[in-house]
PDB file of N, CA and C in Angstrom:
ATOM      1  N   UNK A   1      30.552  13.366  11.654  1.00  0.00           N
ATOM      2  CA  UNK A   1      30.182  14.760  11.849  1.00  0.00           C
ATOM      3  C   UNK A   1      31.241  15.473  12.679  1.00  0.00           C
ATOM      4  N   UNK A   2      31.071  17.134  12.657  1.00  0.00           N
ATOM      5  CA  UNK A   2      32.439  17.535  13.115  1.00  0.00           C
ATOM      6  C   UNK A   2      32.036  17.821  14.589  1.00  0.00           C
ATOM      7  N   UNK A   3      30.792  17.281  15.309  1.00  0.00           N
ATOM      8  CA  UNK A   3      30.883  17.019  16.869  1.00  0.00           C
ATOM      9  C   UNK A   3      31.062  15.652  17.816  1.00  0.00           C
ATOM     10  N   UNK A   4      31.292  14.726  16.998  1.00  0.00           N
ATOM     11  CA  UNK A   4      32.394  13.424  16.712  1.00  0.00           C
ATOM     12  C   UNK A   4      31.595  12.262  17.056  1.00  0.00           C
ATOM     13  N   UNK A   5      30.252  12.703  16.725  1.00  0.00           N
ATOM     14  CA  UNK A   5      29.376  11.850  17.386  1.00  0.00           C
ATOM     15  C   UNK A   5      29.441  11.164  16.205  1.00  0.00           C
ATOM     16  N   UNK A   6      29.288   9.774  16.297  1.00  0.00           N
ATOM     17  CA  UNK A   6      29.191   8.585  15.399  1.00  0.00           C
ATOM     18  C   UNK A   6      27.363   8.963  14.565  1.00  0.00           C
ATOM     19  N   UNK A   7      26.843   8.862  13.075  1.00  0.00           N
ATOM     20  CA  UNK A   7      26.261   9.344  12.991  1.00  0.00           C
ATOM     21  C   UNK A   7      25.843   8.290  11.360  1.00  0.00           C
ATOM     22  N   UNK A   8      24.995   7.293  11.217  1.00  0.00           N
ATOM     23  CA  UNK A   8      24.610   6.314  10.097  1.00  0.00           C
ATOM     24  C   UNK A   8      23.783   7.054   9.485  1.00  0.00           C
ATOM     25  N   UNK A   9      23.875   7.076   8.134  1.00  0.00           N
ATOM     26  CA  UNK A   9      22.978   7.430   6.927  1.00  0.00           C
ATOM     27  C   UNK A   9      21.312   6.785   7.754  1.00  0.00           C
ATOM     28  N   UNK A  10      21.224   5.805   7.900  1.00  0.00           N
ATOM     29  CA  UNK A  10      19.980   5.448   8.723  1.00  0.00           C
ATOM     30  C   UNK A  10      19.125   6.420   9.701  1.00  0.00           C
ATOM     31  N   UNK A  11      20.298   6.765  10.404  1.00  0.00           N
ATOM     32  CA  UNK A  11      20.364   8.040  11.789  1.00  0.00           C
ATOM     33  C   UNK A  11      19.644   9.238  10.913  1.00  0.00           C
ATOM     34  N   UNK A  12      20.736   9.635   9.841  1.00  0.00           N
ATOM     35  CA  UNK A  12      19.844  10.834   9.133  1.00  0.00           C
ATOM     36  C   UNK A  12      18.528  10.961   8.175  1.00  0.00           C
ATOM     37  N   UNK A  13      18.617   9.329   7.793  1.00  0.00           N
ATOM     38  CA  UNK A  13      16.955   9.616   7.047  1.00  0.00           C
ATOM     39  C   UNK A  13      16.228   9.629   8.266  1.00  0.00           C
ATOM     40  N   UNK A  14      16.018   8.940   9.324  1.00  0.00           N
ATOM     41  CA  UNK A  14      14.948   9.450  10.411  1.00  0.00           C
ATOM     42  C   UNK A  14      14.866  10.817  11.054  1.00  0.00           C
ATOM     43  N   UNK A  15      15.971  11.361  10.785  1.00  0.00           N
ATOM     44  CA  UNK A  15      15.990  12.705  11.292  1.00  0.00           C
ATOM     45  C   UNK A  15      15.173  13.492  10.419  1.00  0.00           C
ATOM     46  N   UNK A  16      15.346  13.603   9.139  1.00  0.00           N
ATOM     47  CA  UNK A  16      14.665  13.795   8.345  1.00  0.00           C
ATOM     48  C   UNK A  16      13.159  13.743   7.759  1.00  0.00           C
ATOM     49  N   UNK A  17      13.018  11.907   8.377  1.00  0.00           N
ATOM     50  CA  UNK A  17      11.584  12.063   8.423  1.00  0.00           C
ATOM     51  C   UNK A  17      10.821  12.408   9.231  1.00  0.00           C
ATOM     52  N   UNK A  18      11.415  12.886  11.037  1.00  0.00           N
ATOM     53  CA  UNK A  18      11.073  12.887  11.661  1.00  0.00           C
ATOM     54  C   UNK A  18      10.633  14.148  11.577  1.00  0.00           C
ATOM     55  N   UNK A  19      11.488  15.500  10.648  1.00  0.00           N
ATOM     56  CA  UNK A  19      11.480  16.720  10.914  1.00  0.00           C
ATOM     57  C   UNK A  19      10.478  16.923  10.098  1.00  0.00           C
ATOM     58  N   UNK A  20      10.597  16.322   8.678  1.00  0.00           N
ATOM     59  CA  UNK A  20       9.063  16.251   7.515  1.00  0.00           C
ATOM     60  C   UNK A  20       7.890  15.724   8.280  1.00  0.00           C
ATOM     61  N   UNK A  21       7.659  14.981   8.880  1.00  0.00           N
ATOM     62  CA  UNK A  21       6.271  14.747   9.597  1.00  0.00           C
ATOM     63  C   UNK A  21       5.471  15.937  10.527  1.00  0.00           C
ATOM     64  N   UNK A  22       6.978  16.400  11.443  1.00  0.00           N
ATOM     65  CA  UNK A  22       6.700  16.998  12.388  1.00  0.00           C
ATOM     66  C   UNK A  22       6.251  18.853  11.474  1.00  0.00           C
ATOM     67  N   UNK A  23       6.652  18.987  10.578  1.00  0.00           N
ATOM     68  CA  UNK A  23       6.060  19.931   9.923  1.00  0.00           C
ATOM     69  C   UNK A  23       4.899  19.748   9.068  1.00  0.00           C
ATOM     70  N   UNK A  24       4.459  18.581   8.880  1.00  0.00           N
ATOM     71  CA  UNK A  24       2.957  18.213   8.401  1.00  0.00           C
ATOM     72  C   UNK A  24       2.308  18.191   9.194  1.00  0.00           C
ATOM     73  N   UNK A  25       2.532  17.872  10.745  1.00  0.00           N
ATOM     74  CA  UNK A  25       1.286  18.364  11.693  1.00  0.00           C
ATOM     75  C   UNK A  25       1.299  19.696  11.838  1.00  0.00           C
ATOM     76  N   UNK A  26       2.618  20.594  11.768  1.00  0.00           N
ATOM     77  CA  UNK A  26       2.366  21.673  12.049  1.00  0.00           C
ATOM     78  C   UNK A  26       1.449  22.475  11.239  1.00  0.00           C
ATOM     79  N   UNK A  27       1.420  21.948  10.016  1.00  0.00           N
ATOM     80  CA  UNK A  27       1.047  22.410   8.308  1.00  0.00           C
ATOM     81  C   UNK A  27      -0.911  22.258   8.680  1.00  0.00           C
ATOM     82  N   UNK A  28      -0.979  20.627   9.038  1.00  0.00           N
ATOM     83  CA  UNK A  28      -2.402  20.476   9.719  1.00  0.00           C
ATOM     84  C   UNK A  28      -2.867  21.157  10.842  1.00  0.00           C
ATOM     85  N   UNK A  29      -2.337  21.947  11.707  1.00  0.00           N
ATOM     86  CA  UNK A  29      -2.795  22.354  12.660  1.00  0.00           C
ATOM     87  C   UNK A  29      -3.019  23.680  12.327  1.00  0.00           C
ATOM     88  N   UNK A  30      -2.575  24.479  11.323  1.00  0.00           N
ATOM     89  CA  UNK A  30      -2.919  25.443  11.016  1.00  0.00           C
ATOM     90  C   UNK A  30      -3.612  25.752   9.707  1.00  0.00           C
ATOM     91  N   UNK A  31      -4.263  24.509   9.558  1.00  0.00           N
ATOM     92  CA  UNK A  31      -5.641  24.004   8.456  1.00  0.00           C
ATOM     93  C   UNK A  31      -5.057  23.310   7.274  1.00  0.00           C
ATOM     94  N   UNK A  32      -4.048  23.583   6.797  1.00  0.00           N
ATOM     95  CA  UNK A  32      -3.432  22.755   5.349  1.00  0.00           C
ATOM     96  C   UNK A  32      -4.068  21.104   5.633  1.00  0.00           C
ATOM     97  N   UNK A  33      -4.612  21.243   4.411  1.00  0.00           N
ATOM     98  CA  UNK A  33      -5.295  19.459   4.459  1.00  0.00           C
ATOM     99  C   UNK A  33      -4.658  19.076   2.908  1.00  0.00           C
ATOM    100  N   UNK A  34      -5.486  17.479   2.706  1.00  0.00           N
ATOM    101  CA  UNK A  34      -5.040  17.325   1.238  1.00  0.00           C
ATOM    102  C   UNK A  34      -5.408  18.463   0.395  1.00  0.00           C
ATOM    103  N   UNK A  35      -6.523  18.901   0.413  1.00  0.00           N
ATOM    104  CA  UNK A  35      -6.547  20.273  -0.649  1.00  0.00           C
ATOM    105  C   UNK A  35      -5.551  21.011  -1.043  1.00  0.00           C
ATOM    106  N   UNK A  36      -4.736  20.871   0.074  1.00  0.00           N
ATOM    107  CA  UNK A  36      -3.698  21.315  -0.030  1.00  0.00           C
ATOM    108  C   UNK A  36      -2.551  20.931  -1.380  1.00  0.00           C
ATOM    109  N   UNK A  37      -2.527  19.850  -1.141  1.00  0.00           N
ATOM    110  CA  UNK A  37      -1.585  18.680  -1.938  1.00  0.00           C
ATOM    111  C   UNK A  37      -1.887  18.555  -3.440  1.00  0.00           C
ATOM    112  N   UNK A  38      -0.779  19.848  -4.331  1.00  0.00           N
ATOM    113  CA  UNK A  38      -1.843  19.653  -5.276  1.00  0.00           C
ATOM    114  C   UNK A  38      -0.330  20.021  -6.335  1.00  0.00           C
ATOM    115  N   UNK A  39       0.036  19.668  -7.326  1.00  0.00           N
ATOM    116  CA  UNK A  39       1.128  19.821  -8.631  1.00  0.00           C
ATOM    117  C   UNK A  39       0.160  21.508  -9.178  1.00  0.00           C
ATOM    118  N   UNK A  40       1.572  21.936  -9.699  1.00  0.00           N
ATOM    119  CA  UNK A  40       1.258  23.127 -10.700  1.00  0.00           C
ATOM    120  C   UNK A  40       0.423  23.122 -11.459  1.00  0.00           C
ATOM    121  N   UNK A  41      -0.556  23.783 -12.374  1.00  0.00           N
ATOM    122  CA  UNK A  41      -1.562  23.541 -13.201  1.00  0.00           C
ATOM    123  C   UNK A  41      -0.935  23.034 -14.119  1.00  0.00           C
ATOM    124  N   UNK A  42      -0.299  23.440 -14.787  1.00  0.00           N
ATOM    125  CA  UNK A  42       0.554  23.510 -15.988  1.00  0.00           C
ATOM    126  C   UNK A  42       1.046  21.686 -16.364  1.00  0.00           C
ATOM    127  N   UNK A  43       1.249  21.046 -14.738  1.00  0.00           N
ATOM    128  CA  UNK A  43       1.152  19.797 -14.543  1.00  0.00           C
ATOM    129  C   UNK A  43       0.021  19.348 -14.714  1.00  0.00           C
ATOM    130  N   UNK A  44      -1.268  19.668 -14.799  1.00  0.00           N
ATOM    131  CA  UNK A  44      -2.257  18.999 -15.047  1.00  0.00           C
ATOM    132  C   UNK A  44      -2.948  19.082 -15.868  1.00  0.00           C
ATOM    133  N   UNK A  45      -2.651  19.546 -16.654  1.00  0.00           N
ATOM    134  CA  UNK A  45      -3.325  19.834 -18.237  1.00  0.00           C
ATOM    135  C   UNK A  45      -2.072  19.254 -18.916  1.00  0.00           C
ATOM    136  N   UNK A  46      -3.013  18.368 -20.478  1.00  0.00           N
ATOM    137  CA  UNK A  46      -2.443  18.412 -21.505  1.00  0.00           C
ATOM    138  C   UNK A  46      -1.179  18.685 -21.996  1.00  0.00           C
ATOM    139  N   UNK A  47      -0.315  18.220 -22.204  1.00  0.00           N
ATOM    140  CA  UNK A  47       0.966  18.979 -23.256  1.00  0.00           C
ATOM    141  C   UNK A  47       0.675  18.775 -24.750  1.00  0.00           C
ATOM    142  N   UNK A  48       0.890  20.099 -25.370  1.00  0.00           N
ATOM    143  CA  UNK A  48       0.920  20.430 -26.308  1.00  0.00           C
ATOM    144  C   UNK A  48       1.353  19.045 -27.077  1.00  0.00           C
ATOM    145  N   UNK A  49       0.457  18.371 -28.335  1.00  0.00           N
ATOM    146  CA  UNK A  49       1.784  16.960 -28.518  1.00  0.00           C
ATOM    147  C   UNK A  49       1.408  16.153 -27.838  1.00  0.00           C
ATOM    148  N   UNK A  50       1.271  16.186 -27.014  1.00  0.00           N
ATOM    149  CA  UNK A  50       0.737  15.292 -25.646  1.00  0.00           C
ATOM    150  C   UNK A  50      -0.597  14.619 -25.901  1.00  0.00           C
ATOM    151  N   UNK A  51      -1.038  13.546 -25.144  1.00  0.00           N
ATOM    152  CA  UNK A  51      -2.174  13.035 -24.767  1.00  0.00           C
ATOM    153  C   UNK A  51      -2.202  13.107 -23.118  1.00  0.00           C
ATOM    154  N   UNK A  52      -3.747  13.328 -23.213  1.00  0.00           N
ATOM    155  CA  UNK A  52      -4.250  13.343 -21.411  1.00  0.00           C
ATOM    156  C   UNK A  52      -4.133  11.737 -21.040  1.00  0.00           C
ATOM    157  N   UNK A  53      -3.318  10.754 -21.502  1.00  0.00           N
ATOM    158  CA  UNK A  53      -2.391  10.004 -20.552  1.00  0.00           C
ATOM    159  C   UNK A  53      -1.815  10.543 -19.907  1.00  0.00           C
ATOM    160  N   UNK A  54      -0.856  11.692 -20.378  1.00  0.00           N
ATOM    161  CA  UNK A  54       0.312  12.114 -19.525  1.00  0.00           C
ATOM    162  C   UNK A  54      -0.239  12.897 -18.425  1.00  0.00           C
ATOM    163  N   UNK A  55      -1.500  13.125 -17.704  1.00  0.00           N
ATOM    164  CA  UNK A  55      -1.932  13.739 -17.110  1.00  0.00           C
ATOM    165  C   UNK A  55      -2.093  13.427 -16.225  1.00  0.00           C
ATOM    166  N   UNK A  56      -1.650  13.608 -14.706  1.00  0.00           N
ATOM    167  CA  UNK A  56      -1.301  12.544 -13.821  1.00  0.00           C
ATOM    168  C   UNK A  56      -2.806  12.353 -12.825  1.00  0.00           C
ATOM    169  N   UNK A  57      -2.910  11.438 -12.301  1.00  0.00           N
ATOM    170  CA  UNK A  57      -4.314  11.027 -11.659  1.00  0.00           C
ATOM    171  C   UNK A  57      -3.661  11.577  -9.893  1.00  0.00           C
ATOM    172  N   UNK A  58      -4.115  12.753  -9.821  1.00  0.00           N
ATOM    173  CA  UNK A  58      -3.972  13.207  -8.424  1.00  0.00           C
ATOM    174  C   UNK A  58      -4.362  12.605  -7.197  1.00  0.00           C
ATOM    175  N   UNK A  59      -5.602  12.120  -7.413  1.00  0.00           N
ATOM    176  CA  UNK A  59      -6.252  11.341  -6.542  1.00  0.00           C
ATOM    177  C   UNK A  59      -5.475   9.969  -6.082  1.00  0.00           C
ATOM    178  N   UNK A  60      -4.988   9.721  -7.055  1.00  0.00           N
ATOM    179  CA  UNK A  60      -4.682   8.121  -6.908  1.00  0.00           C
ATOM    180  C   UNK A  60      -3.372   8.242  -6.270  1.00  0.00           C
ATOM    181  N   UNK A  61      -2.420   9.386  -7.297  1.00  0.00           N
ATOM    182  CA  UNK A  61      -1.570   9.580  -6.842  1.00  0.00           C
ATOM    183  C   UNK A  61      -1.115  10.086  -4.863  1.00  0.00           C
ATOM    184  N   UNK A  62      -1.876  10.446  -4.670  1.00  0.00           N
ATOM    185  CA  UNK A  62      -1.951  11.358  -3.249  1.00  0.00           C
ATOM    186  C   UNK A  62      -2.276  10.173  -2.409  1.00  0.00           C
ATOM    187  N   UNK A  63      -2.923   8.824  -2.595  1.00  0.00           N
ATOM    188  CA  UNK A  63      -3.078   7.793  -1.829  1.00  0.00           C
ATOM    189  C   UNK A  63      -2.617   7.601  -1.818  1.00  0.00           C
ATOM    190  N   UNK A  64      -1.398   6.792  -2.587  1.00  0.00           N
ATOM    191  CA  UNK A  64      -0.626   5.943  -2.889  1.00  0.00           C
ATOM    192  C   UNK A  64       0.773   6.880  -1.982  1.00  0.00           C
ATOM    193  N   UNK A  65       0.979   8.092  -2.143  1.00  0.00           N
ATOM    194  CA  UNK A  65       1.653   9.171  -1.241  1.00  0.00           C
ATOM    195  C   UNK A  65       1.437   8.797  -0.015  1.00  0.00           C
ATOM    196  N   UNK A  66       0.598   9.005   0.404  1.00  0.00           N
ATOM    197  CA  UNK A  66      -0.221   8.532   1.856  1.00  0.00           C
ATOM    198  C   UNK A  66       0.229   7.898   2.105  1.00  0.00           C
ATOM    199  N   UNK A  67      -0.068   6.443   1.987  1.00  0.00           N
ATOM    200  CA  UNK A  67       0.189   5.234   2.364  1.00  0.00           C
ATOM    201  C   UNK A  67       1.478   5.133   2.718  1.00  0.00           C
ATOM    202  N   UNK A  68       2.633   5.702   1.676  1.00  0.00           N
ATOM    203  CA  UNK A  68       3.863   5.129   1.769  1.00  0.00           C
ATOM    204  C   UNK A  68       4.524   5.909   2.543  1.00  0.00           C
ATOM    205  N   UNK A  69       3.962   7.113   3.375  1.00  0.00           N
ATOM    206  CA  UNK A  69       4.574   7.727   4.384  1.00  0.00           C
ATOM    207  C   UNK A  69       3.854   7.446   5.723  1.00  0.00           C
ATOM    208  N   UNK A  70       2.970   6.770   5.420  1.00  0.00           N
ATOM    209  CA  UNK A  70       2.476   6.184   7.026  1.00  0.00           C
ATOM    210  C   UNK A  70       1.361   7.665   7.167  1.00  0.00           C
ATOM    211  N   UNK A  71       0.390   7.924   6.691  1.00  0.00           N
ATOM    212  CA  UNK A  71      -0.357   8.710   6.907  1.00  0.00           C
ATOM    213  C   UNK A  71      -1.965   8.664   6.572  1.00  0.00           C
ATOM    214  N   UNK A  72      -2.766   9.386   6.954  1.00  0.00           N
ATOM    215  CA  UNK A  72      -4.064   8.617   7.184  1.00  0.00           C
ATOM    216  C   UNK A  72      -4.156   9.148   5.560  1.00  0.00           C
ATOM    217  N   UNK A  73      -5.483   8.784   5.317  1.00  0.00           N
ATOM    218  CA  UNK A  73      -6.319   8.813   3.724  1.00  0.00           C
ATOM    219  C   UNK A  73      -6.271  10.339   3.605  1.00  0.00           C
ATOM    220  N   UNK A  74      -6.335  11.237   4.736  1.00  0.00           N
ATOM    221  CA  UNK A  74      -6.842  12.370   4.807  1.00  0.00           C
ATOM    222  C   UNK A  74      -5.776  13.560   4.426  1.00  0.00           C
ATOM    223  N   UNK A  75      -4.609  12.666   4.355  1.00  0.00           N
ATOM    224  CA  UNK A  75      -2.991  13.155   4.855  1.00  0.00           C
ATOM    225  C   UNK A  75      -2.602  13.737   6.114  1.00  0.00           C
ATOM    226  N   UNK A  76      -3.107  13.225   7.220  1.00  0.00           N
ATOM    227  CA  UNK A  76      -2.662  13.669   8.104  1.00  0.00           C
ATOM    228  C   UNK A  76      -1.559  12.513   8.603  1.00  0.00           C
ATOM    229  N   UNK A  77      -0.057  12.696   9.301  1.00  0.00           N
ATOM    230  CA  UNK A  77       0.674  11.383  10.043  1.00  0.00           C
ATOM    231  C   UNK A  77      -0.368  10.599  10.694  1.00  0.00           C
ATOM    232  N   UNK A  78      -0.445   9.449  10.775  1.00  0.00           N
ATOM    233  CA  UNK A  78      -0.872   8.636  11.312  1.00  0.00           C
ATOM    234  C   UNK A  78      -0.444   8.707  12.960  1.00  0.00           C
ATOM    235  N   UNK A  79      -1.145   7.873  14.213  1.00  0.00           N
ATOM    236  CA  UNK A  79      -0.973   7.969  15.385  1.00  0.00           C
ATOM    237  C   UNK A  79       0.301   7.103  15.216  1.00  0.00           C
ATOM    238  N   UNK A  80       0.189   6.373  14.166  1.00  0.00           N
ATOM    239  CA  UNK A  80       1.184   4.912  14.562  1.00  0.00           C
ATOM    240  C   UNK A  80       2.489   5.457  14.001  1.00  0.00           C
ATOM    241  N   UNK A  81       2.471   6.620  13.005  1.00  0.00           N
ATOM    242  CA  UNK A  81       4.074   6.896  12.318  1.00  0.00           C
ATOM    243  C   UNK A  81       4.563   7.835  13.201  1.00  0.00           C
ATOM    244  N   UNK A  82       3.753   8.676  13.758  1.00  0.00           N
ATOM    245  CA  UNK A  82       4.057   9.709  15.114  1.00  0.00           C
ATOM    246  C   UNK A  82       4.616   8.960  16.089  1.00  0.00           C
ATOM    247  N   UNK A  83       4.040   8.066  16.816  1.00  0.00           N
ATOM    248  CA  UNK A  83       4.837   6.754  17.193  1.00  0.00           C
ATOM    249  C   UNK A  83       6.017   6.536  17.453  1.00  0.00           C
ATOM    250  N   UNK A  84       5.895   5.839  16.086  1.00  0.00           N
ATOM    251  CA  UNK A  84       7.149   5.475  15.377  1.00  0.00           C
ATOM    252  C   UNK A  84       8.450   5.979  16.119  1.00  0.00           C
ATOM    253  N   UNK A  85       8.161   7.813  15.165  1.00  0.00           N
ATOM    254  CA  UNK A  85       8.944   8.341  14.797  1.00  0.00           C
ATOM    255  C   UNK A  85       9.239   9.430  16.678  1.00  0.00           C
ATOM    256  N   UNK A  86       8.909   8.894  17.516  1.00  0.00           N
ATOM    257  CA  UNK A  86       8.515   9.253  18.447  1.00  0.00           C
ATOM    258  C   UNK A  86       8.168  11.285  18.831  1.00  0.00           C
ATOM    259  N   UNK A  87       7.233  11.202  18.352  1.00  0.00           N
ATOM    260  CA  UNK A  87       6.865  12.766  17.857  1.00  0.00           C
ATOM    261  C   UNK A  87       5.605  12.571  18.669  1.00  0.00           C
TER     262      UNK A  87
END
């Protein structure tokens, strides 16, 4: 970086996740919940041609989201990824 600080791809995905978390509490604190968390309609209906296979399972999908960012069922960060991520 051009303030000569030594700086690992590692260094910047936590920065990153640290700044995405820290705007999901902000997002929760001013009511955004999973309701929130939701694809375009247009994503959830049918394609023309299509079968409602291609129709993605939100629910399942949004857990499985959850989980892999360290966040409760509810989508809120978890105490333990806040933690973590020392936030």
């Amino acid at each position: 970086l051009v303030t000569g600080r030594k700086v690992t791809v590692e260094d910047l995905m936590k920065v990153g996740e640290r700044s995405f978390n820290l705007k999901r509490v902000l997002n929760c604190k001013w009511g955004v919940t999973s309701k929130d968390d939701i694809l375009p309609k247009r994503l959830l209906e049918p394609q023309e041609g299509g079968t409602m296979r291609n129709v993605p399972d939100m629910e399942l999908m949004l857990k499985e989201y959850y989980e892999a960012r360290g966040w409760t069922p509810e989508g809120f960060p978890s105490k333990e990824k806040l933690k973590e991520l020392g936030i």
